[in-house]
C-alpha atoms as a PDB file:
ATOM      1  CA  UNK A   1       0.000   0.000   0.000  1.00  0.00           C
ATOM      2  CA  UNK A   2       1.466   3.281  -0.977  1.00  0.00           C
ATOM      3  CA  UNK A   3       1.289   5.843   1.867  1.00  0.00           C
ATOM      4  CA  UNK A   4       0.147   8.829  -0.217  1.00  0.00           C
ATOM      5  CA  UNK A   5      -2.487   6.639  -1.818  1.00  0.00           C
ATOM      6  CA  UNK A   6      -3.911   5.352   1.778  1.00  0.00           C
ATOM      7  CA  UNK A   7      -3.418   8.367   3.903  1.00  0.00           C
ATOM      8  CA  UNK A   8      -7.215   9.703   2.931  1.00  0.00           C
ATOM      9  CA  UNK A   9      -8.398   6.306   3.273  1.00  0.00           C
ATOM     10  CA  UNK A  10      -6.951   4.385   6.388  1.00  0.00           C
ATOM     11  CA  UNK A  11      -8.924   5.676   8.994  1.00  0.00           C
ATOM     12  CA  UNK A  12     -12.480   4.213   7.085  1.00  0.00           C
ATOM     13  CA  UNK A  13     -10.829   1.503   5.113  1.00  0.00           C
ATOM     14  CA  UNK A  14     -12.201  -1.317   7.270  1.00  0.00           C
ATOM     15  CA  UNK A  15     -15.845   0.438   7.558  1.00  0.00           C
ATOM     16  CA  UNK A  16     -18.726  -1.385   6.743  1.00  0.00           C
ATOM     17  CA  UNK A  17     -19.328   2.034   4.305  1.00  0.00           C
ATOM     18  CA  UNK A  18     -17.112   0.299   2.173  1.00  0.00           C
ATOM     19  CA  UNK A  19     -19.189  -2.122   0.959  1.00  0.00           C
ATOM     20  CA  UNK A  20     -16.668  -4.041  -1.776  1.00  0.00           C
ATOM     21  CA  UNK A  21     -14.038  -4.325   0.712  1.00  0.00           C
ATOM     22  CA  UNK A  22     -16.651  -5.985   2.799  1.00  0.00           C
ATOM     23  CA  UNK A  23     -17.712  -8.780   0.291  1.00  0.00           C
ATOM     24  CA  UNK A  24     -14.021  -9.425  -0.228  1.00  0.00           C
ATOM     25  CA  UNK A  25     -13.603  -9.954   3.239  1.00  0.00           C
ATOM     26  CA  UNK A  26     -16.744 -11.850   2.860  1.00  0.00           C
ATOM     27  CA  UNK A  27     -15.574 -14.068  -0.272  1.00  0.00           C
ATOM     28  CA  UNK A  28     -12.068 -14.620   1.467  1.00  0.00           C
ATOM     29  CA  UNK A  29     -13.304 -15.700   4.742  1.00  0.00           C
ATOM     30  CA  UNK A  30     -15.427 -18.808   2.540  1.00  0.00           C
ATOM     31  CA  UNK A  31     -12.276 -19.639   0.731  1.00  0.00           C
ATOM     32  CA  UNK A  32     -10.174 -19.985   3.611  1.00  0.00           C
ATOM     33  CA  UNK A  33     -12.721 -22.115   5.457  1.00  0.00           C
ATOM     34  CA  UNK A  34     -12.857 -24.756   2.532  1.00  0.00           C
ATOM     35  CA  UNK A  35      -8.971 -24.573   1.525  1.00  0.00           C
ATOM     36  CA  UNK A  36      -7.559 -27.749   1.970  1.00  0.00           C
ATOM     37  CA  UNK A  37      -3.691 -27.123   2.966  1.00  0.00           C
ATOM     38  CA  UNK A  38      -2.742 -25.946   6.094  1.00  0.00           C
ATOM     39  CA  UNK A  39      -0.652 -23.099   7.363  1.00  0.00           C
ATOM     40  CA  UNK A  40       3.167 -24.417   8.596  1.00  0.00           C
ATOM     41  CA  UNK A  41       2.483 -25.110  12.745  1.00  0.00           C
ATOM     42  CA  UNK A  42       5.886 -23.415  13.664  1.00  0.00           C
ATOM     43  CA  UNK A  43       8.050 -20.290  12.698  1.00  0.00           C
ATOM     44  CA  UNK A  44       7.389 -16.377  11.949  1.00  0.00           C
ATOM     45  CA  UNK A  45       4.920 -15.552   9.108  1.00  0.00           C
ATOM     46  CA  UNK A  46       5.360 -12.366   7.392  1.00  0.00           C
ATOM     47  CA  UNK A  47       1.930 -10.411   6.631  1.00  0.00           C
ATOM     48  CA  UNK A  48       2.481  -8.040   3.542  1.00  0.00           C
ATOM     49  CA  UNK A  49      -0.004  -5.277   2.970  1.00  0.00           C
ATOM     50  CA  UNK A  50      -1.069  -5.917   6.447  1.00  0.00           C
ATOM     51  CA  UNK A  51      -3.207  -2.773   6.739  1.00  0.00           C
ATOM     52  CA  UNK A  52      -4.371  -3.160  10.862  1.00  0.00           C
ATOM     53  CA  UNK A  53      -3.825  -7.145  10.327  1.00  0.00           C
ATOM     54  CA  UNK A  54      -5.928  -9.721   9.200  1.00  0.00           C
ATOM     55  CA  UNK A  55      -3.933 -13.496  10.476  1.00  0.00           C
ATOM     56  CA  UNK A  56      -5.812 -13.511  13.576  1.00  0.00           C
ATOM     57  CA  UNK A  57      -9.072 -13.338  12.134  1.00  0.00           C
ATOM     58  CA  UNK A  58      -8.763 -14.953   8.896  1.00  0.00           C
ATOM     59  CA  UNK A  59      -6.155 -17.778  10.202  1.00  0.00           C
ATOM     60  CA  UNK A  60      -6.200 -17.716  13.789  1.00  0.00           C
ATOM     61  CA  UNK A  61      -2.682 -17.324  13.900  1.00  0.00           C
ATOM     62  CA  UNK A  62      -0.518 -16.496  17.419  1.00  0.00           C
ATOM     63  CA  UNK A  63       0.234 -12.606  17.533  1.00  0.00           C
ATOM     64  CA  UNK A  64       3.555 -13.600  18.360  1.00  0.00           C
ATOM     65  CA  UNK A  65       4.686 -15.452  15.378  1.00  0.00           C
ATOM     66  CA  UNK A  66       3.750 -12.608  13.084  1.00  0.00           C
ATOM     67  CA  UNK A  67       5.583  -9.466  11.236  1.00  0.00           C
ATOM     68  CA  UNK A  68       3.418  -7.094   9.978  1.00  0.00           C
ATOM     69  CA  UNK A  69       4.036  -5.016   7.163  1.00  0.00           C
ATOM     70  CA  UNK A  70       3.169  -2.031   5.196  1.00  0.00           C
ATOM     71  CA  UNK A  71       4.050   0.352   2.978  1.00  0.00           C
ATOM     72  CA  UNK A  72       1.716   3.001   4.526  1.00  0.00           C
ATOM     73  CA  UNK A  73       2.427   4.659   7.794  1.00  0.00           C
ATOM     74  CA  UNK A  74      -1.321   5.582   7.617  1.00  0.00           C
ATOM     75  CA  UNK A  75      -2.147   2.226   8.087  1.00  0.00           C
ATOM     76  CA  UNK A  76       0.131   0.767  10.672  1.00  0.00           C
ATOM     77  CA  UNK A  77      -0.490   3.770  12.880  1.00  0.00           C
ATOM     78  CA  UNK A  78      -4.309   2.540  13.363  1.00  0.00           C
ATOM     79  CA  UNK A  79      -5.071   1.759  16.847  1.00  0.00           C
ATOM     80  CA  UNK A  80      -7.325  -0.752  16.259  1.00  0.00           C
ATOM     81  CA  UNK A  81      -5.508  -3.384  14.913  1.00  0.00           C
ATOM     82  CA  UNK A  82      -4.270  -6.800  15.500  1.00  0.00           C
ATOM     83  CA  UNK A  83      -1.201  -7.637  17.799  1.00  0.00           C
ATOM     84  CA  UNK A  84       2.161  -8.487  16.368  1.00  0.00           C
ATOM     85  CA  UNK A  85       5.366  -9.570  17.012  1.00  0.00           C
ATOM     86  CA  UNK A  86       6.625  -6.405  15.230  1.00  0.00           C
ATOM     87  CA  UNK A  87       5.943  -4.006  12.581  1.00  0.00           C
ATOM     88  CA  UNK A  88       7.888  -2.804   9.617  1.00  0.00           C
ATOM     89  CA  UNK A  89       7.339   0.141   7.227  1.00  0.00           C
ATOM     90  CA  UNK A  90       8.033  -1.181   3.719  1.00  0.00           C
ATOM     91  CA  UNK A  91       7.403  -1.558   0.393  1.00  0.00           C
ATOM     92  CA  UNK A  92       6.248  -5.738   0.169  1.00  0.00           C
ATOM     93  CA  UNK A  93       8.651  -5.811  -3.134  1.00  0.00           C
ATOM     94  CA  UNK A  94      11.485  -4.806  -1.819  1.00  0.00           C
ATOM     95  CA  UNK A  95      11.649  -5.705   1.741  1.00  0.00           C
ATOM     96  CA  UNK A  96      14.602  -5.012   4.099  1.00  0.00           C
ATOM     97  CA  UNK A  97      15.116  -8.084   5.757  1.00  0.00           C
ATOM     98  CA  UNK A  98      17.327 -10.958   5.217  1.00  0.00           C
ATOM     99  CA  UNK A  99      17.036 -13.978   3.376  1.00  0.00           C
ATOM    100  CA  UNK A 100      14.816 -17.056   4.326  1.00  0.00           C
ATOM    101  CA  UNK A 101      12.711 -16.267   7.616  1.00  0.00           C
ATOM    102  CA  UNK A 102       9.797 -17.476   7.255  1.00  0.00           C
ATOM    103  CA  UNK A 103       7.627 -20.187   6.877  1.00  0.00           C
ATOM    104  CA  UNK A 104       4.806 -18.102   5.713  1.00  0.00           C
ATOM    105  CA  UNK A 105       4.157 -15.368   3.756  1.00  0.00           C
ATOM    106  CA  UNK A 106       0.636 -14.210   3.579  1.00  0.00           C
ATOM    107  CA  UNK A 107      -1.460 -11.073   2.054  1.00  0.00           C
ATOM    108  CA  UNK A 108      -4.861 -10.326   1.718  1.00  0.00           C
ATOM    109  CA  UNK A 109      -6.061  -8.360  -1.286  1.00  0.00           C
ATOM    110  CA  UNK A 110      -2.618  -7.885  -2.501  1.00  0.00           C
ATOM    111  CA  UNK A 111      -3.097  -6.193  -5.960  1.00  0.00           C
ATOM    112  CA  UNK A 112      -1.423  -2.768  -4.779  1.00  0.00           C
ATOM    113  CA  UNK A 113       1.654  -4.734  -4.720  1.00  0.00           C
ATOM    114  CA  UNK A 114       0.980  -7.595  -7.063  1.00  0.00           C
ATOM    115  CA  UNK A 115       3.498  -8.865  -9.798  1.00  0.00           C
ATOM    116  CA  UNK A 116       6.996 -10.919 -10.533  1.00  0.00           C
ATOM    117  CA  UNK A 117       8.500  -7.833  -7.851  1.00  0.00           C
ATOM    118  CA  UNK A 118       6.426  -9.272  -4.872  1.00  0.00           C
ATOM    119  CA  UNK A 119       6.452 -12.922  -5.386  1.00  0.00           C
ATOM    120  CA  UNK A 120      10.390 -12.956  -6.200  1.00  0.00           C
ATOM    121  CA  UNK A 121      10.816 -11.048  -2.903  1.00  0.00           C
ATOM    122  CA  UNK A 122       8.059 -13.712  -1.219  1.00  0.00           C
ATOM    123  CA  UNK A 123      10.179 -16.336  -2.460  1.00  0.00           C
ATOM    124  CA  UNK A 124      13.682 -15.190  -1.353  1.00  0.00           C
ATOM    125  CA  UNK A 125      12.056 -14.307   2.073  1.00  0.00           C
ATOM    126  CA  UNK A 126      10.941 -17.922   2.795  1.00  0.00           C
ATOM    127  CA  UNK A 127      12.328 -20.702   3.840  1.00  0.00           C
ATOM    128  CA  UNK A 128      12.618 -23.680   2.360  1.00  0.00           C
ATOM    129  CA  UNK A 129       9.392 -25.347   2.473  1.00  0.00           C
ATOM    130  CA  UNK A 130       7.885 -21.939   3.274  1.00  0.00           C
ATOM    131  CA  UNK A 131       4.448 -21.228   2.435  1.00  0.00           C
ATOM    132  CA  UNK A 132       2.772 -18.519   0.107  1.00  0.00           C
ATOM    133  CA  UNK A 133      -0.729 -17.575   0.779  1.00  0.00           C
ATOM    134  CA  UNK A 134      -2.799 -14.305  -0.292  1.00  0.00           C
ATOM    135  CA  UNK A 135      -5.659 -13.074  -1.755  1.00  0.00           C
ATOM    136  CA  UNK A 136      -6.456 -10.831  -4.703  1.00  0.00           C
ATOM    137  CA  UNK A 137      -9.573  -9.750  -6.663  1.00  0.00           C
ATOM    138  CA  UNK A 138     -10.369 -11.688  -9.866  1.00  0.00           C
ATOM    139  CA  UNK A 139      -9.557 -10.189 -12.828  1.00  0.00           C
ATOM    140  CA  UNK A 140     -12.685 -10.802 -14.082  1.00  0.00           C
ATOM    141  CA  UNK A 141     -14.398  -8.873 -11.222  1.00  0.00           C
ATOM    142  CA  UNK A 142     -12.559  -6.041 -12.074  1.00  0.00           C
ATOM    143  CA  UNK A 143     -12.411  -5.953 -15.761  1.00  0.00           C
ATOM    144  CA  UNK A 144     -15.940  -5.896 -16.261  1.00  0.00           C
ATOM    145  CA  UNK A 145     -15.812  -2.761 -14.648  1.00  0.00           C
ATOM    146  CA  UNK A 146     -12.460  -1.368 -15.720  1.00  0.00           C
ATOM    147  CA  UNK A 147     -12.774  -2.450 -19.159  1.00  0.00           C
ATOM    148  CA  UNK A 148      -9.933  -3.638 -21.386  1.00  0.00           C
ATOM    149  CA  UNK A 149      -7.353  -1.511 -20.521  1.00  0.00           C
ATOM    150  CA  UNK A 150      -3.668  -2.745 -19.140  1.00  0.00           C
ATOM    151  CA  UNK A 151      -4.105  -4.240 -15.871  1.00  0.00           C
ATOM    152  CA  UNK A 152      -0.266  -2.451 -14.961  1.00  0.00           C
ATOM    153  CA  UNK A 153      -1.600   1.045 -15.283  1.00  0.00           C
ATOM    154  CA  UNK A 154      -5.120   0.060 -13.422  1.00  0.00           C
ATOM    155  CA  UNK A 155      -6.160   1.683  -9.703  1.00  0.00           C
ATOM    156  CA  UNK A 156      -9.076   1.191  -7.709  1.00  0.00           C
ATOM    157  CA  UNK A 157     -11.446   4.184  -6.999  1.00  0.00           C
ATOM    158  CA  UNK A 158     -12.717   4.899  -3.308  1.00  0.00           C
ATOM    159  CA  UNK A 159     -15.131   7.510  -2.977  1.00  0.00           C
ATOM    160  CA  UNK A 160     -14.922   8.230   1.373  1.00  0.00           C
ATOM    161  CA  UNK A 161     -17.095   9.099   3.591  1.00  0.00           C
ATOM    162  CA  UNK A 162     -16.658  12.450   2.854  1.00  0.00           C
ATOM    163  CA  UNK A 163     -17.378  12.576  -0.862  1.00  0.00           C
ATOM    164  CA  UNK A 164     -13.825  12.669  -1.546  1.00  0.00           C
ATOM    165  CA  UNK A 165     -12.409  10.457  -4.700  1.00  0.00           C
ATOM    166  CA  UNK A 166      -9.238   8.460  -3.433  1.00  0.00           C
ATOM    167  CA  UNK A 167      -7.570   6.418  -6.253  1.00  0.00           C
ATOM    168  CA  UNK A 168      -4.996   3.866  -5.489  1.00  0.00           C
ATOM    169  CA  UNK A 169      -3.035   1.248  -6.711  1.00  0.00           C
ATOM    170  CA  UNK A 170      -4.841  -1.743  -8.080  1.00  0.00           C
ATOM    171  CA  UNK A 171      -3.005  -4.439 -10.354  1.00  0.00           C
ATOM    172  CA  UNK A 172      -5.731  -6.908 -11.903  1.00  0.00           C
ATOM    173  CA  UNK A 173      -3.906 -10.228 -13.337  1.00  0.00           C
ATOM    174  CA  UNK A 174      -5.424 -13.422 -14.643  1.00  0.00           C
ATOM    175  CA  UNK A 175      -5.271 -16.424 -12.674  1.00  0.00           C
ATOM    176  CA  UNK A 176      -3.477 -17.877 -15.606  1.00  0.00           C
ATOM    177  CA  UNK A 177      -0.695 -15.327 -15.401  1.00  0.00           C
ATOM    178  CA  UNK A 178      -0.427 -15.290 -12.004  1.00  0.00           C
ATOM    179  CA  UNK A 179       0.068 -19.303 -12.307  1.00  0.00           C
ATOM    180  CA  UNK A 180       3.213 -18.027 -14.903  1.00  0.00           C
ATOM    181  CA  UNK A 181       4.399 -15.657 -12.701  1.00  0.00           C
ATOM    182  CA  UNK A 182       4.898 -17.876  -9.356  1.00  0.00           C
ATOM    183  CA  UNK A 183       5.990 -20.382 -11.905  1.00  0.00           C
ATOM    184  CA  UNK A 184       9.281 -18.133 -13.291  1.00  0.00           C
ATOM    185  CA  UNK A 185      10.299 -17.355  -9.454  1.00  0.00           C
ATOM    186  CA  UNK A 186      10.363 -21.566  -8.253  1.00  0.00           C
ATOM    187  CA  UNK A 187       7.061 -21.974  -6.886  1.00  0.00           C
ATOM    188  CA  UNK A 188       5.750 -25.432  -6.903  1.00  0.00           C
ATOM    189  CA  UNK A 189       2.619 -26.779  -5.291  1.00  0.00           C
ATOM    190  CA  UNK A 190       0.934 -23.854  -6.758  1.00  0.00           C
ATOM    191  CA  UNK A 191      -3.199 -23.409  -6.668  1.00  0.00           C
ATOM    192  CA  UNK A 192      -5.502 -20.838  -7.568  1.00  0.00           C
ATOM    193  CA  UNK A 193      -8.898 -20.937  -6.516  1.00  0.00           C
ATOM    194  CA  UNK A 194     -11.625 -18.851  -7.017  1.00  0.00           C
ATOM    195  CA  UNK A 195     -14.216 -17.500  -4.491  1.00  0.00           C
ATOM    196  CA  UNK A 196     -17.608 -15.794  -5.170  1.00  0.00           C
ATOM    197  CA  UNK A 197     -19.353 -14.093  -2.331  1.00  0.00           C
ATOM    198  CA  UNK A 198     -21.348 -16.451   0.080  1.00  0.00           C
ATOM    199  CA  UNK A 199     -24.761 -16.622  -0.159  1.00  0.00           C
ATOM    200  CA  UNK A 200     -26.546 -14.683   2.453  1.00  0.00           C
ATOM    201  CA  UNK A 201     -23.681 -11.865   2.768  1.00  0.00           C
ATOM    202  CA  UNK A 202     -25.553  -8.562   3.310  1.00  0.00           C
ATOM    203  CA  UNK A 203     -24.908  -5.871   1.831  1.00  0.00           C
ATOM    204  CA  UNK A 204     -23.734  -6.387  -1.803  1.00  0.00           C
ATOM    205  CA  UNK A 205     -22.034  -3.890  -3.413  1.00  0.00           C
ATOM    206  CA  UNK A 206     -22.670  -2.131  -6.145  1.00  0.00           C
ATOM    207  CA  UNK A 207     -19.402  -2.877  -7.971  1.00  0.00           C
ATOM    208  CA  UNK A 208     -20.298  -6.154  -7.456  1.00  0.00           C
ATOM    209  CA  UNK A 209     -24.071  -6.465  -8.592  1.00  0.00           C
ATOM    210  CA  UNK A 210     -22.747  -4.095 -11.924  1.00  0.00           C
ATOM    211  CA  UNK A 211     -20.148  -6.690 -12.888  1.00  0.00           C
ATOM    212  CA  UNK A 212     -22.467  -9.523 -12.414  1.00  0.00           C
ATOM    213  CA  UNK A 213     -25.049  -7.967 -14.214  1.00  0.00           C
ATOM    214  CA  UNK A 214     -22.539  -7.111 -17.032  1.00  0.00           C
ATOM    215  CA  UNK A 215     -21.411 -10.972 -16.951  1.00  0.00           C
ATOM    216  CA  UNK A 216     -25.214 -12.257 -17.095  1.00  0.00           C
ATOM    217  CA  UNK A 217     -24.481 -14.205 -14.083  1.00  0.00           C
ATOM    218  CA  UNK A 218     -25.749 -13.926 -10.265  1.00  0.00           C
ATOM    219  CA  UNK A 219     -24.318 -11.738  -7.687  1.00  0.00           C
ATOM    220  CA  UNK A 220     -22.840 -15.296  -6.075  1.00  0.00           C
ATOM    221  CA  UNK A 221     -21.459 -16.542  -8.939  1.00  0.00           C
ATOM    222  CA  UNK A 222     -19.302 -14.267 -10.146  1.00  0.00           C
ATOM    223  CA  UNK A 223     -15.237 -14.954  -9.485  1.00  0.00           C
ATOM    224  CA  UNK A 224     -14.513 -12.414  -6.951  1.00  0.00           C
ATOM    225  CA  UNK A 225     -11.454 -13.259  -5.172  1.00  0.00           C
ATOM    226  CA  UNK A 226      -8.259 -15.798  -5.706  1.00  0.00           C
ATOM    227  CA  UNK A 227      -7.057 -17.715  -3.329  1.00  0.00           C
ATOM    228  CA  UNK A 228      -3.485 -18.310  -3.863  1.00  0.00           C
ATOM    229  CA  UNK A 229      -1.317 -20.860  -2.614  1.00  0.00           C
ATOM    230  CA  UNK A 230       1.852 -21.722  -3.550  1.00  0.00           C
ATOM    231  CA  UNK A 231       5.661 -23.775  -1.907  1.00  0.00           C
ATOM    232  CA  UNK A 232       8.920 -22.770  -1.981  1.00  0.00           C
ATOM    233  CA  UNK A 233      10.677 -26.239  -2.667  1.00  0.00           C
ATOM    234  CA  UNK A 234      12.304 -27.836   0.518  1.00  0.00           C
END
């Protein structure tokens, strides 16, 4: 998360006003209940993108075997947040730690950072064995509303509380590519699921019920989220 992009935002990024931040929560939280691996039972995991922290709710992980980080100050200055071990300001491609860590490295909604940059960096910053594990919209969630244009020069557009348009970073990359991507950097074990929204999640967004509607399908079939998953080899 870039700090100019998320200083308007961070404050109100995890209210329910934002309703298509809430059905990704919503879409991630089903995916992660039906996933079929499991999370490495010992060593630090490294949350990128962490925003106030998500392993405790969305893995039930111990505060102290996490590092949270973020490229926005914004953001790791909220006080309502998760516990950590520690938290680091930095950019989630081109962290300043050393190499091999940790057995985890986990994201949720990772496109402001997405790309060969962020999963090279996951790579070198796990250990062998180590585990990959984040979240990012579908591509075709997003393209149905962004159009055709270059997913590498895409953003997402907030409109706050306030009124106030707040654009910021948003890559949008097939499932296919992605698959490439962790591929090229030595990934194996790699998966890619999809996740609609749950059935019975109130409210839907409007993003969401436009895309759908532009896709001829249902609000809970559309592909909203990945769920990616992917080794470093032992």
């Amino acid at each position: 998360m870039a700090s100019n992009a998320y200083a308007d935002l961070a404050q109100e990024y995890y209210d329910p006003f934002h309703k298509t931040c809430r059905n990704f929560d919503a879409a991630t939280k089903s995916a992660l209940a039906r996933k079929t691996f499991a999370l490495p039972d010992a060593g630090l995991i490294l949350e990128v993108g962490c925003g106030r922290g998500r392993c405790q709710e969305f893995l039930g992980v111990d505060k102290n075997r996490v590092v949270q980080l973020d490229s926005s100050r914004e953001m790791l200055d909220l006080t309502d947040r998760e516990s950590a071990l520690v938290r680091i300001l930095a950019n989630a491609a081109c962290v300043p730690l050393f190499d091999s860590q940790f057995s985890a490295v986990v994201g949720f909604l990772v496109d402001s950072f997405i790309g060969l940059c962020f999963f090279a960096e996951a790579y070198r910053l796990l250990l062998p064995g180590g585990m990959l594990l984040v979240t990012t919209p579908a591509s075709e969630w997003g393209q149905a509303l962004r159009g055709q244009q270059e997913p590498e020069v895409s953003s997402a557009r907030f409109v706050t509380k306030t009124g106030q348009a707040v654009f910021v970073p948003s890559t949008l990359i097939a499932s296919a590519r992605i698959l490439e991507m962790l591929s090229y950097c030595g990934f194996q074990s790699i998966s890619i699921d999809t996740a609609p929204l749950p059935v019975g999640i109130e409210p839907i967004s409007a993003d969401v019920e436009r895309a759908a509607c532009i896709y001829g399908v249902a609000v809970h079939e559309l592909p909203l989220v990945y769920l990616i998953n992917a080794t470093k080899p032992g």
